[in-house]
Protein backbone atom coordinates (compact mmCIF):
# COMPACT_ATOMS: atom_id res chain seq x y z
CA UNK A 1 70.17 -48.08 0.72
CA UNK A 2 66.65 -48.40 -0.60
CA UNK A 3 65.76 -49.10 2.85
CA UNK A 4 67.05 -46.22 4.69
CA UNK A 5 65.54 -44.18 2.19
CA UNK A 6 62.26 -45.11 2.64
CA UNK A 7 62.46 -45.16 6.71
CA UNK A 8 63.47 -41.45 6.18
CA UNK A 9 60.62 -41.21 4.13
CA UNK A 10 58.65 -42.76 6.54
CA UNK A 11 60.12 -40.53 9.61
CA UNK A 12 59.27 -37.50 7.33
CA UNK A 13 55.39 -38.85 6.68
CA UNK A 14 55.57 -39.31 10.56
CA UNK A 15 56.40 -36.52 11.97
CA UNK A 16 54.08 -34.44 9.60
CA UNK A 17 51.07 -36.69 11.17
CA UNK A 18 50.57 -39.38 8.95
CA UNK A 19 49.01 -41.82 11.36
CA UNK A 20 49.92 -45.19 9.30
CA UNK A 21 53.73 -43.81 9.28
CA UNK A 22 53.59 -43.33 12.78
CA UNK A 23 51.70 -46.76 13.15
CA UNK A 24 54.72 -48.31 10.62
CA UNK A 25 57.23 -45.96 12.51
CA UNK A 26 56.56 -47.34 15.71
CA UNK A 27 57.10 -51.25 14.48
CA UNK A 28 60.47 -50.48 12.89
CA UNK A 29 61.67 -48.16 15.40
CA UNK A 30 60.71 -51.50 18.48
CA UNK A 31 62.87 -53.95 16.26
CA UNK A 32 65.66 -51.53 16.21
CA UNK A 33 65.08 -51.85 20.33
CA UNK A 34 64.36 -48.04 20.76
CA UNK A 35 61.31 -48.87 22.64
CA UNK A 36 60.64 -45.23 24.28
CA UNK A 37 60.53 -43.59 20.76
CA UNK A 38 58.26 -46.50 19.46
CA UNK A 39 55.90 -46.80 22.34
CA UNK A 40 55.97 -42.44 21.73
CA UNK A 41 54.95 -42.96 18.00
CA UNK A 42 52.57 -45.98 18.71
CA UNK A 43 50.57 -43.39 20.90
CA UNK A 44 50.57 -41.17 18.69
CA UNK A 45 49.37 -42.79 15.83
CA UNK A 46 46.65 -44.18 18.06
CA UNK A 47 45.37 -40.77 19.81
CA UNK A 48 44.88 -39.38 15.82
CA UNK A 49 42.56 -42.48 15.15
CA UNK A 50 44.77 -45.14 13.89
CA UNK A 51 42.81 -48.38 14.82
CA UNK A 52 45.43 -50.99 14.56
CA UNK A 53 47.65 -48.72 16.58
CA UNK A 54 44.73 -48.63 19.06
CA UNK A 55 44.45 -52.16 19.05
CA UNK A 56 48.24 -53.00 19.91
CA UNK A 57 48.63 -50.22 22.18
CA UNK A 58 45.41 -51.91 24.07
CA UNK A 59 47.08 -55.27 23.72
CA UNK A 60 50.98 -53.78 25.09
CA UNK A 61 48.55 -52.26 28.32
CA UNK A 62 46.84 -55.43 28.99
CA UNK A 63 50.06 -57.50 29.09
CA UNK A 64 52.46 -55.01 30.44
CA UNK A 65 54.74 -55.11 27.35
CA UNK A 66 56.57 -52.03 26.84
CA UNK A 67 54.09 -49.81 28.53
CA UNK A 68 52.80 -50.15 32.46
CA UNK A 69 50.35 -52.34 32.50
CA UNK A 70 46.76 -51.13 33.11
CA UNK A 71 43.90 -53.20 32.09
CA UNK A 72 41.26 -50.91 32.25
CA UNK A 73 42.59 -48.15 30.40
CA UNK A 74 43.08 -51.27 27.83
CA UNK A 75 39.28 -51.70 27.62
CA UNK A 76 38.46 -48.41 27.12
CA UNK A 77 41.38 -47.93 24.07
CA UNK A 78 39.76 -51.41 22.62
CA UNK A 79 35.76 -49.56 23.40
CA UNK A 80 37.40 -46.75 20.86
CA UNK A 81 38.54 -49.36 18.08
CA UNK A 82 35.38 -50.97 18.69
CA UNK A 83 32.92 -48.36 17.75
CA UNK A 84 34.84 -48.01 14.59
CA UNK A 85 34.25 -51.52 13.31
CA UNK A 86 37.76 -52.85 13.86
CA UNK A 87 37.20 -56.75 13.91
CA UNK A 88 40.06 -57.74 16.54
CA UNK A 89 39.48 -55.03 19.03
CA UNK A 90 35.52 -56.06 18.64
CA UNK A 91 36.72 -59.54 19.51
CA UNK A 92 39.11 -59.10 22.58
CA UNK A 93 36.59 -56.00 23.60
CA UNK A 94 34.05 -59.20 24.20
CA UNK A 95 35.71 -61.23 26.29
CA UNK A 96 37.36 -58.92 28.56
CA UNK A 97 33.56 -58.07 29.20
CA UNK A 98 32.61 -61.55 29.73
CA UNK A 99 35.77 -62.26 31.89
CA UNK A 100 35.33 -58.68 33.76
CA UNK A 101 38.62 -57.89 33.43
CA UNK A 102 39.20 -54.42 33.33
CA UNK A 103 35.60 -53.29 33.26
CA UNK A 104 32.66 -54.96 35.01
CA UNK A 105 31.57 -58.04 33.93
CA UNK A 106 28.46 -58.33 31.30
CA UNK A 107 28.00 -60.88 29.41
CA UNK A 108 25.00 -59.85 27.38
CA UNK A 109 27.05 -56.83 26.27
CA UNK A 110 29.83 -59.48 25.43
CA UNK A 111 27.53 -61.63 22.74
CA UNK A 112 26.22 -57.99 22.05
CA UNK A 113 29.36 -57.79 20.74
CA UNK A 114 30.07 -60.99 18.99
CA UNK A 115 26.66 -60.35 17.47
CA UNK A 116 27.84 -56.84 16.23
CA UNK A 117 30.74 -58.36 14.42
CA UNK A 118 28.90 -60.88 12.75
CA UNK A 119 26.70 -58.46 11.01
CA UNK A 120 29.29 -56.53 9.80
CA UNK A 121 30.71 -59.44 8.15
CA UNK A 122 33.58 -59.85 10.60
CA UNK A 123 34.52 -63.50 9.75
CA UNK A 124 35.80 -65.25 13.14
CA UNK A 125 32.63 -63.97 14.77
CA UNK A 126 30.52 -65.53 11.79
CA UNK A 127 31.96 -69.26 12.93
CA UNK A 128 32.47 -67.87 16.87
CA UNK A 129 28.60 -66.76 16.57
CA UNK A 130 27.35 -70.47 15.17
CA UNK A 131 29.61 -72.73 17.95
CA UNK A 132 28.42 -70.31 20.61
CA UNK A 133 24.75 -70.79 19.41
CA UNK A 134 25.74 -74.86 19.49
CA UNK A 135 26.86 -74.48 22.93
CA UNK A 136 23.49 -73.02 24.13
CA UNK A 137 21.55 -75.93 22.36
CA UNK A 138 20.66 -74.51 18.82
CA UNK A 139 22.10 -76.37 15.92
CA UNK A 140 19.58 -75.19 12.91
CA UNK A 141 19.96 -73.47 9.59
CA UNK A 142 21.47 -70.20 10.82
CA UNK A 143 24.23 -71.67 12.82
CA UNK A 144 24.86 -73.39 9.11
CA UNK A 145 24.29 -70.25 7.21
CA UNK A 146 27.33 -68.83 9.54
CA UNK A 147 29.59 -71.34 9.00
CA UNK A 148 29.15 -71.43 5.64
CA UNK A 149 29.69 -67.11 5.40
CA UNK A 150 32.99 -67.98 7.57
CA UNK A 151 34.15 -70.84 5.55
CA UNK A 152 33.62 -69.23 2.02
CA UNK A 153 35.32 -66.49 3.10
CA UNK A 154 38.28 -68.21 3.91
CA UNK A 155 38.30 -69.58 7.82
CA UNK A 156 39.77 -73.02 8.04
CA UNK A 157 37.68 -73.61 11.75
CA UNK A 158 34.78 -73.25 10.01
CA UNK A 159 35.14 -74.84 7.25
CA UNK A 160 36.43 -77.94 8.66
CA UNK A 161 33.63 -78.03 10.83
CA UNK A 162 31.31 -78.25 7.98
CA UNK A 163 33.79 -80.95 6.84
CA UNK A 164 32.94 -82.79 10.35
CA UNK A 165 29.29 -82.68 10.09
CA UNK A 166 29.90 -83.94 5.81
CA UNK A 167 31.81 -87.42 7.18
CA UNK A 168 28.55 -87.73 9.89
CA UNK A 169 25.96 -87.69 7.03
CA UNK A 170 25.47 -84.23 6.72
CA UNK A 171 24.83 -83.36 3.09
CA UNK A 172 25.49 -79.28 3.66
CA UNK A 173 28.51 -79.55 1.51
CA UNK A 174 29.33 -81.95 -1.28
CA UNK A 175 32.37 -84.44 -0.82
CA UNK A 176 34.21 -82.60 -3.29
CA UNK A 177 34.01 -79.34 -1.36
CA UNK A 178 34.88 -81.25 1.67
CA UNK A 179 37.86 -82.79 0.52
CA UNK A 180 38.91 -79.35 -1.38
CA UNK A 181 38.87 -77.95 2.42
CA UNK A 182 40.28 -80.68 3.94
CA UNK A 183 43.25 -80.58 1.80
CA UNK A 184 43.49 -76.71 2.06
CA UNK A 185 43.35 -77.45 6.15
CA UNK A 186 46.14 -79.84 5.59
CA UNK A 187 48.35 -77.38 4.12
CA UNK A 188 47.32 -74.56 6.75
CA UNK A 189 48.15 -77.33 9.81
CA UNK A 190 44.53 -77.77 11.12
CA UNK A 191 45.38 -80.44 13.35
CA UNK A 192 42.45 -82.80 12.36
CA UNK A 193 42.77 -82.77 8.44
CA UNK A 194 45.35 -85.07 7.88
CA UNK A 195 43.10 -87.62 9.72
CA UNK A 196 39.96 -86.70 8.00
CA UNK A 197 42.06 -86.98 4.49
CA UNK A 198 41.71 -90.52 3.37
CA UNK A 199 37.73 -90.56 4.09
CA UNK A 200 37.89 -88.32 0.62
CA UNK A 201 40.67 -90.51 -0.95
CA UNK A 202 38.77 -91.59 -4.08
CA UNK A 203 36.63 -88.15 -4.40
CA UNK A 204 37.92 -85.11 -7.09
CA UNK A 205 38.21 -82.21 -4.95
CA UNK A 206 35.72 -79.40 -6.43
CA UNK A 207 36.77 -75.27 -6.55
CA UNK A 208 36.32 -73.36 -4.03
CA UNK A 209 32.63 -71.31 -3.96
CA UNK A 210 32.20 -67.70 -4.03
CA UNK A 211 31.10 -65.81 -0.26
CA UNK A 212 27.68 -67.38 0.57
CA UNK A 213 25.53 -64.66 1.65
CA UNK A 214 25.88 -62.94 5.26
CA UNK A 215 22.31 -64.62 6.99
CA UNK A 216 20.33 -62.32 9.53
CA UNK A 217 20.40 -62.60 12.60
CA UNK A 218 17.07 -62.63 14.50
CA UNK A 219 17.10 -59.77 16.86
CA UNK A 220 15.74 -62.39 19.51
CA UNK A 221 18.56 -64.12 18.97
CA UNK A 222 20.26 -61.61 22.06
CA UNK A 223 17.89 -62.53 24.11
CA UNK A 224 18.43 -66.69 23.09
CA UNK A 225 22.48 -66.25 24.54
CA UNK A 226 21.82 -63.97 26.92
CA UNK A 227 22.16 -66.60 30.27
CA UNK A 228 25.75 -66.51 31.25
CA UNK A 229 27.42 -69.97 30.41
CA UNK A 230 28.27 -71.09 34.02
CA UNK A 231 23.93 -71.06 34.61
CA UNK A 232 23.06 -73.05 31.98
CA UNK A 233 21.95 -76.43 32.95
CA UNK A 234 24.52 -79.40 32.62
CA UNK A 235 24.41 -83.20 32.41
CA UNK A 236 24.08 -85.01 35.90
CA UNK A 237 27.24 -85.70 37.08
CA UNK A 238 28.32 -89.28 38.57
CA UNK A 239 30.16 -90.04 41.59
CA UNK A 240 33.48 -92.55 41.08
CA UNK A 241 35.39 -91.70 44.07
CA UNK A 242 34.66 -90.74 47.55
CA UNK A 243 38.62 -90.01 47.88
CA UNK A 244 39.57 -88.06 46.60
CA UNK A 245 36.46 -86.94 45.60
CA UNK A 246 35.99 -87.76 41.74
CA UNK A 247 33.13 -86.86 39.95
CA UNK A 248 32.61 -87.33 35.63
CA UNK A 249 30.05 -85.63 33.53
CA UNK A 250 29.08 -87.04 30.17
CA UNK A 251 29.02 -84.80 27.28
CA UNK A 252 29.46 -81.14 29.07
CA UNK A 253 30.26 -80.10 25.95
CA UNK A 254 29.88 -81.58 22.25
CA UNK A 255 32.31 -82.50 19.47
CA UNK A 256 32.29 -79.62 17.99
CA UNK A 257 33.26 -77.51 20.95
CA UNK A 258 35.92 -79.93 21.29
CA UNK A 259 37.45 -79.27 17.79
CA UNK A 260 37.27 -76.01 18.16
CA UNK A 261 39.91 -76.35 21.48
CA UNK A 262 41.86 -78.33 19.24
CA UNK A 263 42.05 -76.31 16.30
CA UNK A 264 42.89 -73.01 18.41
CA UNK A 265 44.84 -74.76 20.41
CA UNK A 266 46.99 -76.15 17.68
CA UNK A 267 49.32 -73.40 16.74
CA UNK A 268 50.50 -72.42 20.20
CA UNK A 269 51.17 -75.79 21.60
CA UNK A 270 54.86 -76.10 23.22
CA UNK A 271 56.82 -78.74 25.02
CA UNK A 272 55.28 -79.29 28.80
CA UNK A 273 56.95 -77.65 31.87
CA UNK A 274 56.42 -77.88 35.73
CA UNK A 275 56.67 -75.53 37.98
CA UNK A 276 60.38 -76.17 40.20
CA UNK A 277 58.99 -75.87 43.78
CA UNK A 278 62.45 -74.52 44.67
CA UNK A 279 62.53 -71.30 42.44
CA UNK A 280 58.95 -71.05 41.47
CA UNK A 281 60.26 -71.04 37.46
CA UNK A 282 59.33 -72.94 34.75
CA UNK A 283 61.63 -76.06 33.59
CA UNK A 284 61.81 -79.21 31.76
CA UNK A 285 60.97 -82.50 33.24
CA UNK A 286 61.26 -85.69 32.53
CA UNK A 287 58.07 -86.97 34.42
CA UNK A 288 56.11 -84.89 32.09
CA UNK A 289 56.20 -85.59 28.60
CA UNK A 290 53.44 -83.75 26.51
CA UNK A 291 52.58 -80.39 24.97
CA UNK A 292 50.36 -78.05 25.98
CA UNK A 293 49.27 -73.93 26.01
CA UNK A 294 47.26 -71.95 28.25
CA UNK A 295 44.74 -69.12 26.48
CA UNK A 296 44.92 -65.92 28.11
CA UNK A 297 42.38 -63.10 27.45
CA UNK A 298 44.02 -61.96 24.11
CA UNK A 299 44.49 -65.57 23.04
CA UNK A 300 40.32 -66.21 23.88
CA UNK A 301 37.63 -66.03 21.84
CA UNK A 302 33.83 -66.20 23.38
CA UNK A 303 33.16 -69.76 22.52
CA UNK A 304 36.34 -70.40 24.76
CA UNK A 305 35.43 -68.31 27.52
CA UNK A 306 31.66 -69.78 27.34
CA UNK A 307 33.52 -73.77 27.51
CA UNK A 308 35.76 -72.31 30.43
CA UNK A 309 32.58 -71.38 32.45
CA UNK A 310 31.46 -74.29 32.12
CA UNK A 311 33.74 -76.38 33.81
CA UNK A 312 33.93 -73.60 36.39
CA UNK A 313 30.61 -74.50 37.08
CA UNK A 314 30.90 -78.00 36.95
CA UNK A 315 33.76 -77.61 40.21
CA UNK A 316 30.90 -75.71 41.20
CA UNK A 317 32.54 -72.38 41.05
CA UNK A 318 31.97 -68.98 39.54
CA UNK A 319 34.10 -68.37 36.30
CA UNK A 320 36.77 -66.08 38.14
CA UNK A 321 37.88 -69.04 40.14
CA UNK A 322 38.82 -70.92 37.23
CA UNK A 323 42.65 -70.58 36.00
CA UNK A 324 43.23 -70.29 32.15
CA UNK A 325 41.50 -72.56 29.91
CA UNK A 326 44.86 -74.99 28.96
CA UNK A 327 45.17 -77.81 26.41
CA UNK A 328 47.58 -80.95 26.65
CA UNK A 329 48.66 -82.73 23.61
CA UNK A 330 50.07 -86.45 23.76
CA UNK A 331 51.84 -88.29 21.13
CA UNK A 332 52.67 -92.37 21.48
CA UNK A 333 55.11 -92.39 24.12
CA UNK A 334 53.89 -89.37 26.18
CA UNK A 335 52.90 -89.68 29.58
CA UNK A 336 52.35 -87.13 32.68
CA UNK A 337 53.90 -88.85 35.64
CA UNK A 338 52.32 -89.15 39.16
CA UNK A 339 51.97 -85.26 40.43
CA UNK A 340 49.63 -83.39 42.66
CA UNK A 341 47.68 -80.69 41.31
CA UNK A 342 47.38 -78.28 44.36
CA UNK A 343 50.23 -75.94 45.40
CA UNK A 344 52.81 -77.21 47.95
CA UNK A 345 52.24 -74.43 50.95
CA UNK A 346 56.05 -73.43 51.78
CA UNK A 347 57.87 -74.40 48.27
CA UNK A 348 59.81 -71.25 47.20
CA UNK A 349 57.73 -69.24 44.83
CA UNK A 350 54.12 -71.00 45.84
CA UNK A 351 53.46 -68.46 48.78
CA UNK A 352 53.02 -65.64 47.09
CA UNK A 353 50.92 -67.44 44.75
CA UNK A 354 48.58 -69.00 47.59
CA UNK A 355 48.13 -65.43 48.98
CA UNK A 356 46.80 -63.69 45.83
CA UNK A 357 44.77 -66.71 44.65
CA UNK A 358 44.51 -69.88 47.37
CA UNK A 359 44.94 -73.15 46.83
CA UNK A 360 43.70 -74.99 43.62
CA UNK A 361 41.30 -77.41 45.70
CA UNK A 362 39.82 -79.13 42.61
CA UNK A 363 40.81 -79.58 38.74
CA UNK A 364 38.42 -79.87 35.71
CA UNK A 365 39.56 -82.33 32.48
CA UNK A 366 37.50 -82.51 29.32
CA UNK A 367 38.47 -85.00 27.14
CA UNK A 368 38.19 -83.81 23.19
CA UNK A 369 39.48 -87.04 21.26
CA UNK A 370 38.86 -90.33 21.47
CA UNK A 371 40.46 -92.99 19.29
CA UNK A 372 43.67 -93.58 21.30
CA UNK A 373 45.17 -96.05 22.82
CA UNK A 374 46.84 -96.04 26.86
CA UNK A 375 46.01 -92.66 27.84
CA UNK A 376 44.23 -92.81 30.87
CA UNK A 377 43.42 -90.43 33.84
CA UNK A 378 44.65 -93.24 36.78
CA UNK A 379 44.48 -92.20 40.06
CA UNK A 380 47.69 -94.06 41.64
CA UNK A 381 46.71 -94.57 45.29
CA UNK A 382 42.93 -94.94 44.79
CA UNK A 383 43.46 -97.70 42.39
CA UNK A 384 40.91 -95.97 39.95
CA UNK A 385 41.30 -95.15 36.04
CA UNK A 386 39.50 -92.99 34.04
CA UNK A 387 39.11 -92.82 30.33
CA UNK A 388 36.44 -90.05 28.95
CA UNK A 389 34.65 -89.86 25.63
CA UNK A 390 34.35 -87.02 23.10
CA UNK A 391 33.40 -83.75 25.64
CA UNK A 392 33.28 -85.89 28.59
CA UNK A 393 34.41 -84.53 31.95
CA UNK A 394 36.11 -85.44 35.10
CA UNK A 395 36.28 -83.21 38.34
CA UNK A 396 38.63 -84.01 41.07
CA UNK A 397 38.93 -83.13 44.60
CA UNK A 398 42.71 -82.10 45.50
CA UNK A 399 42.43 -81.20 48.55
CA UNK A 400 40.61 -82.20 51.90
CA UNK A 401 38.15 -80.15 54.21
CA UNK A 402 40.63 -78.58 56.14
CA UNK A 403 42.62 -77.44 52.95
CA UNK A 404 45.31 -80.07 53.33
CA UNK A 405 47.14 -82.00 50.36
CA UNK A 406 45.25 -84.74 49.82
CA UNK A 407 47.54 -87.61 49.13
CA UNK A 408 45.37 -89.35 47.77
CA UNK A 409 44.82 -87.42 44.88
CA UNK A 410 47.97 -88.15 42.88
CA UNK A 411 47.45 -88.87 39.81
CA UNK A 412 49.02 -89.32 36.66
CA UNK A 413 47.97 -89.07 32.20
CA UNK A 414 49.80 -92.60 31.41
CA UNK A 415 51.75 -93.76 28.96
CA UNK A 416 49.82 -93.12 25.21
CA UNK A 417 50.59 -96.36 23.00
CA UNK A 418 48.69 -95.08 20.17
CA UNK A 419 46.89 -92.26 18.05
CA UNK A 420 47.28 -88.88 20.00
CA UNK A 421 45.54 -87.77 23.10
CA UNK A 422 43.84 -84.04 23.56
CA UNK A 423 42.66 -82.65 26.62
CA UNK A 424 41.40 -79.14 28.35
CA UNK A 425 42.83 -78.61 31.94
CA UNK A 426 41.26 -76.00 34.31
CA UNK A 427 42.41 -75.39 37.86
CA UNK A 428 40.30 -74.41 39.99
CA UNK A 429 41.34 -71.64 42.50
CA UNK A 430 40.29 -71.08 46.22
CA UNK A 431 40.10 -67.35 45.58
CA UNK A 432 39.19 -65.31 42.43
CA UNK A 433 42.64 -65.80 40.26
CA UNK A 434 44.65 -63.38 39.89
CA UNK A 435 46.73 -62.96 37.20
């Protein structure tokens, strides 16, 4: 009874003009299922200013979820939340103008951005800010000045970065801070604590510090990111295979980078599915045992989208060729059988998807552990097996000249016997991918 009472309440509050009630209204009134009345109320909280509402509204129009979907009225709802400091809609706002979707693409307005949020104290762009920096080549005292701002204010990926560079001789943080974070990273499911654990096993865990001061940032510092990703220079990559045509790359990216995948990765991941060439749907198979995710724009952050352009340009591509950034997980026991990457021209479901995008003619793998056992990218009919280090790459051919499957390019993840495997996948599309 309590509860009816203070829905009417709410409804009252709501239909006066309260925004928040109508931004509260619209929530309660979607879990009863009346989506028209709170898709009505959602808009109206968010034409009388209420950010959050702007921010989901702009999320519902990207995706197409209860509202028609239309991307570029999204970016401009997320430019409006934005301007008024909200943190999420700064962050999403970012990389829809790195990606270009919706609005055209501009990356130096993107870290423009980024760089926006982290002087206003936003704390994912503190950490976001400092790996983006590391990707670009800059690992000095501000990138650890704004990890340490992220961390003491409560961001697990930051902190157990800091708790990374600790176990490598890095003296930024004492052992007893490290293992205080560790064990708070633990509890939160950051995928790498429970490893990093025992390395603190006979250290007394210290308090957690107050909020270390906000650094500056440079001005010049713009004008340090503003190359777009896919143009920086990258290691020299090595032939293995004429055919199919195999290239690897040491070190694209660096151990950070790659716990960063992992630890955004992380809460998303979901039992593996194929595609079923006869419906074009999602199922279960047995041939592919793993988990995995994909990140799509609300699920990036710019670090991401900066590590996706990369291998884009590694497959020698510009970044809208490049499918979404995905991550596989493997336990002992998990395997991905023999498969082709490409799409089979004819299967039920695949034609439509080779006419809006093309074929995927070459795939991008970035290996982000190491310390596993079995595990291997084997290339079945070539007679070749491939086994990266740390941010290591591998980019395959799947398809000959004339656009034809080529056969030999089946390939299979085999059999983990021990530890657990990560990897980023990116497909590589013929066209600019639509999605």
């Amino acid at each position: 009874m309590a509860e009816s009472v203070d829905i009417n309440q709410l409804a009252v509050a709501a239909k006066a003009g309260d925004a928040d009630a109508q931004y509260k209204m619209a929530a309660y009134l979607s879990g009863e299922g009346q989506k028209d009345a709170a898709i009505k109320m959602l808009k109206a909280a968010a034409t009388a200013g209420h950010l959050d509402a702007r921010f989901t509204l702009a999320n519902f129009m990207l995706s197409g979820h209860m509202v028609d979907r239309d991307v570029s009225h999204a970016v401009q709802v997320l430019a409006q939340a934005a301007a008024k400091g909200h943190e999420a809609a700064t962050r999403l706002l970012a990389v829809l103008k790195a990606m270009g979707h919706g609005c055209e693409a501009d990356w130096p307005a993107a870290v423009a951005l980024l760089v926006t949020g982290a002087r206003q104290g936003h704390i994912l762009a503190l950490a976001e800010l400092a790996l983006l920096r590391e990707l670009y080549g800059f690992n000095d005292d501000l990138n650890t000045a704004l990890l340490l701002a992220a961390a003491t204010r409560g961001n697990i990926i930051a902190a157990m970065q800091l708790v990374s560079r600790h176990l490598k001789g890095d003296r930024t943080i004492e052992a007893g801070l490290a293992k205080q974070w560790t064990q708070q990273g633990r509890q939160l499911g950051h995928p790498l604590a429970g490893n990093l654990l025992p390395a603190f096993e006979a250290v007394e865990a210290a308090p957690l510090p107050d909020p270390t001061a906000i650094p500056d940032i440079p001005e010049d510092l713009l004008s340090d990111l503003a190359t777009a990703p896919e143009s920086l220079a990258r290691p020299q990559a090595r032939v293995e295979l004429d055919r199919p045509h195999v290239e690897t790359i040491e070190g694209l990216i660096s151990h950070a980078l790659c716990e960063h995948i992992i630890a955004a990765s992380a809460p998303s991941l979901a039992p593996a599915r194929v595609v079923d060439p006869k419906s074009g749907e999602l199922r279960a198979d047995p041939y592919r045992h793993s988990y995995n995710m994909a990140f799509w724009p609300a699920d990036l952050d710019l670090v991401l989208y900066a590590i996706g352009a990369r291998m884009c340009a590694a497959a020698g591509v510009t970044p809208d060729h490049g499918e979404m950034l995905s991550v596989l997980y493997y336990q002992p026991g998990m395997y991905y059988g023999p498969h082709y990457d490409c799409l089979v021209p004819g299967a039920d479901g695949q034609n439509a998807e080779l006419e809006r995008s093309g074929q995927r003619p070459k795939t991008v793998l970035i290996y982000l552990n190491d310390g596993y056992e079995g595990g291997s990218t084997s290339f079945v009919r070539a007679g070749f097996a491939h086994k990266g280090g740390i941010g290591d790459a591998i980019v395959f051919q799947n398809v000959l000249a004339d656009g034809e499957i080529d056969e030999q390019s089946l390939h299979e993840s085999t059999p983990v016997t021990g530890g657990v495997k990560w990897i980023a996948s990116k497909w590589i599309r013929e066209k600019s991918y639509q999605f």
